[in-house]
Protein backbone atom coordinates (compact mmCIF):
# COMPACT_ATOMS: atom_id res chain seq x y z
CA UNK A 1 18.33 -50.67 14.97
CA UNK A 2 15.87 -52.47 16.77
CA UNK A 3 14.60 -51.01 20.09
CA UNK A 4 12.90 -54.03 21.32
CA UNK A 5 16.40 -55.59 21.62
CA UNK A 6 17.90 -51.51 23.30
CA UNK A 7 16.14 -51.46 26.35
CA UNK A 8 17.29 -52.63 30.13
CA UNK A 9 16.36 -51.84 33.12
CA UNK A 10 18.34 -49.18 35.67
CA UNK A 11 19.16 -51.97 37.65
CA UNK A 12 20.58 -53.65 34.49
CA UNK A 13 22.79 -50.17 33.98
CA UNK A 14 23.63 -50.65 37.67
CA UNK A 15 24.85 -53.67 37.92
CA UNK A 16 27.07 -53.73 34.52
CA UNK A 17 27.89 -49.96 33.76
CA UNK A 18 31.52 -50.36 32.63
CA UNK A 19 30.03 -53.56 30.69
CA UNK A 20 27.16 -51.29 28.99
CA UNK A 21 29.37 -48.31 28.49
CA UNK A 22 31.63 -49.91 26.94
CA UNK A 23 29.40 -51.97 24.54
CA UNK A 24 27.73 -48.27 23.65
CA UNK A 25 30.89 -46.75 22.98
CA UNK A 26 32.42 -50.08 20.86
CA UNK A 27 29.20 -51.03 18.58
CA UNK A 28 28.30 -46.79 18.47
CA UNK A 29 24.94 -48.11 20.25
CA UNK A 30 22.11 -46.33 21.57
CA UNK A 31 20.11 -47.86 24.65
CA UNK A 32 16.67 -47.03 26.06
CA UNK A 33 17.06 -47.20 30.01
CA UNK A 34 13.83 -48.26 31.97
CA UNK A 35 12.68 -47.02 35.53
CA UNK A 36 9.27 -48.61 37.28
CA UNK A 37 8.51 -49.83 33.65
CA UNK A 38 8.72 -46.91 31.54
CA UNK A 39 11.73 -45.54 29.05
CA UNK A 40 13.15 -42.62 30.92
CA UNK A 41 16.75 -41.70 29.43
CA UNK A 42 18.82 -42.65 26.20
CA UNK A 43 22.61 -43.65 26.70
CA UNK A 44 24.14 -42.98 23.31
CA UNK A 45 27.85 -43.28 22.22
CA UNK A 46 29.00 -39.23 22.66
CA UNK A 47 30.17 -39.31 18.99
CA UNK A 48 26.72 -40.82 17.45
CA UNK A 49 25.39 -37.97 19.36
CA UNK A 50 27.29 -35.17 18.19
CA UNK A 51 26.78 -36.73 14.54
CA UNK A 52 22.81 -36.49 15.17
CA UNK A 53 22.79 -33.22 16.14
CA UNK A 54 25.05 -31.93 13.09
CA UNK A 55 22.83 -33.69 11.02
CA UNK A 56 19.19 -32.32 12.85
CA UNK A 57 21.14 -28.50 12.71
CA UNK A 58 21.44 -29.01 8.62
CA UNK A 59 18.11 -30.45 8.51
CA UNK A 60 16.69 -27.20 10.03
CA UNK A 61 18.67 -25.31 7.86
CA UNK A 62 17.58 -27.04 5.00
CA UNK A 63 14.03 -26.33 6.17
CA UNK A 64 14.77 -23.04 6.59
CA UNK A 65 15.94 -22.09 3.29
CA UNK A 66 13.00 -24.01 1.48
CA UNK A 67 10.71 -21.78 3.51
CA UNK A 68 12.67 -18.79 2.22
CA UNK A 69 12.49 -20.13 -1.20
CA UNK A 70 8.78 -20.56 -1.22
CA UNK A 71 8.16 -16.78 0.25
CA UNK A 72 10.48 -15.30 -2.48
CA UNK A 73 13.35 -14.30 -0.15
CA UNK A 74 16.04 -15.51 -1.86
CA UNK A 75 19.02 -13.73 -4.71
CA UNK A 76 19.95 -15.49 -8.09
CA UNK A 77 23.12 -16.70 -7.95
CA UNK A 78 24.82 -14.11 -10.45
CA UNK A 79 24.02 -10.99 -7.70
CA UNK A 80 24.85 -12.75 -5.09
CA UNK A 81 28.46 -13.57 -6.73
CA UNK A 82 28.53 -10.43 -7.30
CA UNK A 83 28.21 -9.03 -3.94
CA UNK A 84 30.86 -11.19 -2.76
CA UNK A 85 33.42 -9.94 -5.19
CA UNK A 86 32.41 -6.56 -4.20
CA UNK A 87 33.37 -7.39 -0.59
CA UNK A 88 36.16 -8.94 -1.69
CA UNK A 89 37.75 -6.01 -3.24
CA UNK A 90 36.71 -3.74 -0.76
CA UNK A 91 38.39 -5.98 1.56
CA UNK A 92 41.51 -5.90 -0.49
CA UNK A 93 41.67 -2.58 -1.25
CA UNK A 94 41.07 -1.61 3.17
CA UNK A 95 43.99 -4.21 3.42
CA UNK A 96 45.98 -2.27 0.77
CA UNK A 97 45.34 0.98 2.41
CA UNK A 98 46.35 -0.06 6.04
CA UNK A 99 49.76 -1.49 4.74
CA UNK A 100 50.62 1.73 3.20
């Protein structure tokens, strides 16, 4: 996307809002608004904006766990398996014992 060709004016937003909203939402758009000259808000299609959040909140997950990885906090695979099945049946077996 080219920003040069995303930014108008407020009194461009005032004067065509259905016009601009509608050209957001339709081409999943995101404009740069102007006031006295400098960018002062984004109007973004809701939808592009959830999807940019989802993918910032797995980016910072992803950071997160590399960070683990480097300082050693992490379980090999086969222990952690194992503590789910252990959960599992514990589960199974509380579920068995409340039915009976």
């Amino acid at each position: 996307m080219k920003y040069s060709e995303s930014i108008k004016p407020i009194s461009y937003l005032k004067t065509h809002a259905s016009e601009v909203i509608r050209d957001v939402v339709r081409n999943q758009k995101t404009l740069i608004i102007t006031h006295n000259g400098e960018a002062k808000v984004v109007l973004q299609d809701v939808k592009l904006y959830e999807k940019t959040q989802e993918s910032i909140a797995l980016l910072k997950i992803l950071a997160l766990s590399g960070k683990e990885i480097k300082l050693g906090k992490y379980k090999p695979l086969q222990t952690s398996l194992k503590n789910v099945n252990k959960k599992i049946k514990r589960f199974k077996r509380e579920q068995s014992e409340i039915q009976s």
